[in-house]
N, C-alpha and C. Protein backbone atom coordinates (compact mmCIF):
# COMPACT_ATOMS: atom_id res chain seq x y z
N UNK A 1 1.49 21.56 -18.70
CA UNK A 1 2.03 21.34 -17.39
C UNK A 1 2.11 19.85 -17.11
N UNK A 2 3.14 19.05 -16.58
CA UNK A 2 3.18 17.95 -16.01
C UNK A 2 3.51 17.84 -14.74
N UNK A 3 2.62 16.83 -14.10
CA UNK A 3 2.88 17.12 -12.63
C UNK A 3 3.16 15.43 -12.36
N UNK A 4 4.03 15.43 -11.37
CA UNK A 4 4.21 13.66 -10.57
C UNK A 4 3.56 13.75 -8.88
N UNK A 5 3.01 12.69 -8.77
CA UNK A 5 2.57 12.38 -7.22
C UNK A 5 3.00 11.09 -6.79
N UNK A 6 3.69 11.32 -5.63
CA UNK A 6 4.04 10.37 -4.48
C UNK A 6 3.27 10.03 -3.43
N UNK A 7 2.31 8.91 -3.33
CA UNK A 7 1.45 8.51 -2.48
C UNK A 7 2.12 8.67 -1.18
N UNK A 8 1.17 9.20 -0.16
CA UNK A 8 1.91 9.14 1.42
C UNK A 8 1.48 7.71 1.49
N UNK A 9 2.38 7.05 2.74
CA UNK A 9 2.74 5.94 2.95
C UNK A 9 1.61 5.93 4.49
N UNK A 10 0.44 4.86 4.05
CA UNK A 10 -0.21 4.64 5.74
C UNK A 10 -0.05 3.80 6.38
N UNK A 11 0.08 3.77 7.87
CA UNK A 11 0.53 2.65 8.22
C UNK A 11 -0.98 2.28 9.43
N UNK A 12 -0.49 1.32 9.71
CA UNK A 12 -1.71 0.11 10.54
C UNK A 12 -1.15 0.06 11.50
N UNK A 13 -1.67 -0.01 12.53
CA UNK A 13 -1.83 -0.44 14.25
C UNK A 13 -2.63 -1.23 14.92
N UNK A 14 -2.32 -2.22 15.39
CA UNK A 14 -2.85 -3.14 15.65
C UNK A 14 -2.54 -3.04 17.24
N UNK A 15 -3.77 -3.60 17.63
CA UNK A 15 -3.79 -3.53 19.43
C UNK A 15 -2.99 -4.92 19.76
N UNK A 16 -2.13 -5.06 20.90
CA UNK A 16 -1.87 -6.07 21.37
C UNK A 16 -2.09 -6.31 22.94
N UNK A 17 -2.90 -7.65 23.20
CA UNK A 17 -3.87 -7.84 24.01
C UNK A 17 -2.67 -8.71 25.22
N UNK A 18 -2.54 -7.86 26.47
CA UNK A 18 -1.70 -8.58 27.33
C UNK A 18 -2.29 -10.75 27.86
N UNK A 19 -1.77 -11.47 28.10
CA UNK A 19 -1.61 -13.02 28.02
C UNK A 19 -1.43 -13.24 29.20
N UNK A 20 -1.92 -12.43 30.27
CA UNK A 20 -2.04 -13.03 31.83
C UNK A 20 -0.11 -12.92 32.16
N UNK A 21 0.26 -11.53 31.61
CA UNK A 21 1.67 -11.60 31.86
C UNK A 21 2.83 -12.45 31.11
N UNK A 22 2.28 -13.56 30.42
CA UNK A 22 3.04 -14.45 29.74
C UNK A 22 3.33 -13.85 28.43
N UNK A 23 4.67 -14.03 27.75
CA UNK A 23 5.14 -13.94 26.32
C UNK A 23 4.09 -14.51 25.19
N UNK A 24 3.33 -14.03 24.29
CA UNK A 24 2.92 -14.26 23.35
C UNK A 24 2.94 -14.90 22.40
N UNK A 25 2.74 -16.16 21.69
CA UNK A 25 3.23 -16.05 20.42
C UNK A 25 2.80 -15.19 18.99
N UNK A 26 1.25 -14.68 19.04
CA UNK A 26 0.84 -13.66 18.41
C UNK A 26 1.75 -12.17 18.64
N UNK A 27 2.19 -12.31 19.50
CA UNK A 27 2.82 -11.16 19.90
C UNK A 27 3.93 -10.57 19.25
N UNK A 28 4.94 -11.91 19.49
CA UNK A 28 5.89 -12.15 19.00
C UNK A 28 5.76 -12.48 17.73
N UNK A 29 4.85 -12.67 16.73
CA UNK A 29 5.02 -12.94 15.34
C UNK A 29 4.09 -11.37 15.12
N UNK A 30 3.38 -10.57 15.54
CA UNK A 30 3.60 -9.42 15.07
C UNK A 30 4.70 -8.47 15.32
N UNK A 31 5.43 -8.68 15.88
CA UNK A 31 6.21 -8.07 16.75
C UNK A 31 7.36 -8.16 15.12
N UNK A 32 8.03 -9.33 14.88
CA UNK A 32 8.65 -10.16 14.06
C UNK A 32 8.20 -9.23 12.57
N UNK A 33 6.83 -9.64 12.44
CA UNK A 33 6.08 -9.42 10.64
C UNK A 33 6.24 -7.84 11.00
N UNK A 34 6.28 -7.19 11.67
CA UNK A 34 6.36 -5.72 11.95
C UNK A 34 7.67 -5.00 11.68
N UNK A 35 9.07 -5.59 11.83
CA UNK A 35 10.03 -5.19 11.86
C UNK A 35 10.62 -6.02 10.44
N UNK A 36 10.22 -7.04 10.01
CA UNK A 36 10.49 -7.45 8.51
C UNK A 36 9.54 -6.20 7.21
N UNK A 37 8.30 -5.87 7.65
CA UNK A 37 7.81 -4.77 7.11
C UNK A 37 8.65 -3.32 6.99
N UNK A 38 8.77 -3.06 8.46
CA UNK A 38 10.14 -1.97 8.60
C UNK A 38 10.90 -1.85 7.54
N UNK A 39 11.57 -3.33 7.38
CA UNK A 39 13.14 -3.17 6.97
C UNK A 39 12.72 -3.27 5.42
N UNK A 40 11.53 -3.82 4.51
CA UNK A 40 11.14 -3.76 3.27
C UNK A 40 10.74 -2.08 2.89
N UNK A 41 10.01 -1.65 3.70
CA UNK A 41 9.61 -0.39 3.53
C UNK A 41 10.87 0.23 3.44
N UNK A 42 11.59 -0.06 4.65
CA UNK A 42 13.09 0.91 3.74
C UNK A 42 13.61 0.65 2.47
N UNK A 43 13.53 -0.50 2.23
CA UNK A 43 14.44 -1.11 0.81
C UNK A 43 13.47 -0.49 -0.27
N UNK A 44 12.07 -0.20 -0.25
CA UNK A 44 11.19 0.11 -1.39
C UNK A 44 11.38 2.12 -1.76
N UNK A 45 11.31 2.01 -3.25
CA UNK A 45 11.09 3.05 -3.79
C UNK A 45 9.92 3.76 -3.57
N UNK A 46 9.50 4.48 -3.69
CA UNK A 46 8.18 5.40 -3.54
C UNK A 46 7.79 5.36 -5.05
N UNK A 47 6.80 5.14 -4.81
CA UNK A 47 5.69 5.28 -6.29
C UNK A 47 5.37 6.53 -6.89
N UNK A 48 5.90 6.79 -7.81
CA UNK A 48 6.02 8.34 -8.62
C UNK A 48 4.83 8.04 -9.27
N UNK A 49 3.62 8.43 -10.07
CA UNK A 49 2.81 8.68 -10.99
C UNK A 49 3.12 9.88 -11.41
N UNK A 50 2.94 9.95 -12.63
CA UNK A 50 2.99 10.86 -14.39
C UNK A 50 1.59 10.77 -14.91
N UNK A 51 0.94 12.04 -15.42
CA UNK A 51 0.23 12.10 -15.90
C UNK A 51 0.01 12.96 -16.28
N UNK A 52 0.43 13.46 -17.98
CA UNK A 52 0.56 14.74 -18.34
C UNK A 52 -1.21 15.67 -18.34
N UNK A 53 -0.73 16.74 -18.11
CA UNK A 53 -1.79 18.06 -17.83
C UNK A 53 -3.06 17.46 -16.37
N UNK A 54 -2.17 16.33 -15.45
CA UNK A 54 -2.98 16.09 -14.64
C UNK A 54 -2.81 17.19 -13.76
N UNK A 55 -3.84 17.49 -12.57
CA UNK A 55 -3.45 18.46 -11.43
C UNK A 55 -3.60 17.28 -9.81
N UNK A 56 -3.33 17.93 -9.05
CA UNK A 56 -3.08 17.33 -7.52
C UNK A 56 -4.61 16.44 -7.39
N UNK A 57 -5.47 17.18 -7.31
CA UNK A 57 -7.18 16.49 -7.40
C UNK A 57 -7.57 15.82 -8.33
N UNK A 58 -6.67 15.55 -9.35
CA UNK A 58 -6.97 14.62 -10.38
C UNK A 58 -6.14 13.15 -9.92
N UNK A 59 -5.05 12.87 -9.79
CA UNK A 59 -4.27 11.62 -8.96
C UNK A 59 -4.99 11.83 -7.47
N UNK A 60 -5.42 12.48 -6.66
CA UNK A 60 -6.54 11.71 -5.60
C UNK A 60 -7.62 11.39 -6.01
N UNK A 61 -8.51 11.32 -6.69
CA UNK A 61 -9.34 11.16 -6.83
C UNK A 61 -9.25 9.64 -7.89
N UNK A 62 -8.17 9.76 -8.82
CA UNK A 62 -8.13 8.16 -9.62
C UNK A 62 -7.43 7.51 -8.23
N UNK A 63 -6.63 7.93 -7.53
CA UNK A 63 -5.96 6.64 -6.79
C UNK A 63 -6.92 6.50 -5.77
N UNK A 64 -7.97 7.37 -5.08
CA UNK A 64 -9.22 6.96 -4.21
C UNK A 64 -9.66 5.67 -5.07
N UNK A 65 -9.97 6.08 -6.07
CA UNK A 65 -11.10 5.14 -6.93
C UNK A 65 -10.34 3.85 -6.84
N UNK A 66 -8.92 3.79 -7.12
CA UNK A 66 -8.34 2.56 -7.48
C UNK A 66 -8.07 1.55 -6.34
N UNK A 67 -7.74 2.54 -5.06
CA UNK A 67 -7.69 1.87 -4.32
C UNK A 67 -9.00 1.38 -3.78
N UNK A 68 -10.13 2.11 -3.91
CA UNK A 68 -11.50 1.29 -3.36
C UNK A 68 -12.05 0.36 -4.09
N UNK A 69 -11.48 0.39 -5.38
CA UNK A 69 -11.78 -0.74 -5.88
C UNK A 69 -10.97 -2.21 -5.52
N UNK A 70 -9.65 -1.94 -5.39
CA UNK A 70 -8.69 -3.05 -5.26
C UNK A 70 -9.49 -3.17 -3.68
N UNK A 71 -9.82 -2.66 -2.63
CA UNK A 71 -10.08 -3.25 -1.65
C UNK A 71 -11.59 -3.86 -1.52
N UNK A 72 -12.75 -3.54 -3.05
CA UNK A 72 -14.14 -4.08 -2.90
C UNK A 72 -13.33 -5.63 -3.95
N UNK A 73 -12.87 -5.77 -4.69
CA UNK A 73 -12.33 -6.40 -5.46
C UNK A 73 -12.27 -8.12 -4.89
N UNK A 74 -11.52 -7.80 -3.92
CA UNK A 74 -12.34 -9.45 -3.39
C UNK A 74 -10.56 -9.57 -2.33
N UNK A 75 -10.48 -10.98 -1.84
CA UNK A 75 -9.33 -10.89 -1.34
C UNK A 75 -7.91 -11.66 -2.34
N UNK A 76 -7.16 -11.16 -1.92
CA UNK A 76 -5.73 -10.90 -2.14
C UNK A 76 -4.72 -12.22 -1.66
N UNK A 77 -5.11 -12.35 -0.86
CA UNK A 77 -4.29 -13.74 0.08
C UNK A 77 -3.62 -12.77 1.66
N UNK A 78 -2.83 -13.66 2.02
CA UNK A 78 -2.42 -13.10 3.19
C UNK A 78 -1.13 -12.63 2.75
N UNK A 79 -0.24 -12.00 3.72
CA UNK A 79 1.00 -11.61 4.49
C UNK A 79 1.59 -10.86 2.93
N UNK A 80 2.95 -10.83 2.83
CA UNK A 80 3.39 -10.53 1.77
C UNK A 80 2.61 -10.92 0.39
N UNK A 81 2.19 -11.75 0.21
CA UNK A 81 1.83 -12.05 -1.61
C UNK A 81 0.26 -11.44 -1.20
N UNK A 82 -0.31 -11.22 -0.10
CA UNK A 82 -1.56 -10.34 -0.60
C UNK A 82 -1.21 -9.48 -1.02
N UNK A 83 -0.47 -8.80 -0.55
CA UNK A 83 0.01 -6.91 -0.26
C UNK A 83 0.40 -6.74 -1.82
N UNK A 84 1.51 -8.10 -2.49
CA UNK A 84 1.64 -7.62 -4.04
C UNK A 84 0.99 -7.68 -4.65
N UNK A 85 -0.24 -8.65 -4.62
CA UNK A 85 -1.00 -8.62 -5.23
C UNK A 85 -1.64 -7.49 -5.35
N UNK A 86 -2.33 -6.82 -4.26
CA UNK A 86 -3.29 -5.43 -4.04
C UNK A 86 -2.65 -4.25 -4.28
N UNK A 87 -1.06 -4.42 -4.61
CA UNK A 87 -0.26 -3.67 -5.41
C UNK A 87 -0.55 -3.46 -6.83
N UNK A 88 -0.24 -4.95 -7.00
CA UNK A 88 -0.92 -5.34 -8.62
C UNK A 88 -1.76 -4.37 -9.08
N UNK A 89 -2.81 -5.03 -8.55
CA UNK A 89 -4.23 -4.53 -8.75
C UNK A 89 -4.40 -2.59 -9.16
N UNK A 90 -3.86 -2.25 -8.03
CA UNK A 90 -3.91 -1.06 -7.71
C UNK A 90 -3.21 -0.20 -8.63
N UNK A 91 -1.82 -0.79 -9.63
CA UNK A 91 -0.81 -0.11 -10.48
C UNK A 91 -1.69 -0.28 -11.64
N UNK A 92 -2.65 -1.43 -12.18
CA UNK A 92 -3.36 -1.87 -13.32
C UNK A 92 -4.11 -0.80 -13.53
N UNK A 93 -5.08 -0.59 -12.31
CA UNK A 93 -6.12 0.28 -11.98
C UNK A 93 -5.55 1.63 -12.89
N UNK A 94 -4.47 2.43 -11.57
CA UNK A 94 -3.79 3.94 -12.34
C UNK A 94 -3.53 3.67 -13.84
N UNK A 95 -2.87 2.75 -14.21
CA UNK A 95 -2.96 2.41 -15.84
C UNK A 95 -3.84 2.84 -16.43
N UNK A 96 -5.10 1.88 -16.29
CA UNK A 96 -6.08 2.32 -17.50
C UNK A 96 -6.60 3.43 -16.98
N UNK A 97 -6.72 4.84 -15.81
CA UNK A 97 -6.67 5.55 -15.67
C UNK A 97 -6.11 6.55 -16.39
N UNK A 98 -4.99 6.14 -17.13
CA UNK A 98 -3.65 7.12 -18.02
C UNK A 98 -2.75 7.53 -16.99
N UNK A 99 -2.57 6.97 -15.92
CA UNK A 99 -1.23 7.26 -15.45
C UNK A 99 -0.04 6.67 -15.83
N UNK A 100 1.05 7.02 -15.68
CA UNK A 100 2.50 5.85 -16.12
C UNK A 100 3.23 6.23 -14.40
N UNK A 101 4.02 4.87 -14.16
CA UNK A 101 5.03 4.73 -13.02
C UNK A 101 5.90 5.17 -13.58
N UNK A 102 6.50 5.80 -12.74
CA UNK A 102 7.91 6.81 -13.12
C UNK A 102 9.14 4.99 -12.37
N UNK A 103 9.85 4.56 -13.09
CA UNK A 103 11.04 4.03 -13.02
C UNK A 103 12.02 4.55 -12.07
């Protein structure tokens, strides 16, 4: 049997703290980094994993692991080049796991 899994996609919420009525500039640059995220998340493929005679509890349980590791792992940097990086990290991880990215 071969099975593929598509990670659900989580997303973050962040509180935004009213400025005595005045326009923000934190505000406005999440506001901004929020809707440039939007429009990447549309442009991106979804991450297929392959892993022959794997089952459903076998890819949660390596991508739990991989991802708790990529997040004890140390930091990443900020904004976009963290996120690829902890991408990185995280595709290396399923690797030596025996998974392959489906193309």
């Amino acid at each position: 049997m071969h099975y593929s899994f598509v990670p659900h996609a989580q997303s973050i919420v962040a509180p935004i703290k009213a400025n005595n009525g005045r326009p923000s500039m934190k505000r406005g640059t999440l506001l901004v980094g929020t809707a440039i995220a939007l429009v990447l998340a549309g442009c991106a493929h979804p991450m297929v994993w392959n892993k022959y005679g794997a089952t459903q509890t076998d890819y949660q349980q390596d991508s739990y692991v991989c991802e708790k590791d990529a997040r004890q792992s140390g930091y990443f940097g900020t904004g976009i080049a963290g996120a690829i990086n902890m991408r990185d990290f995280f595709k290396h991880c399923m690797v030596a796991h025996g998974w392959t990215l489906q193309s």
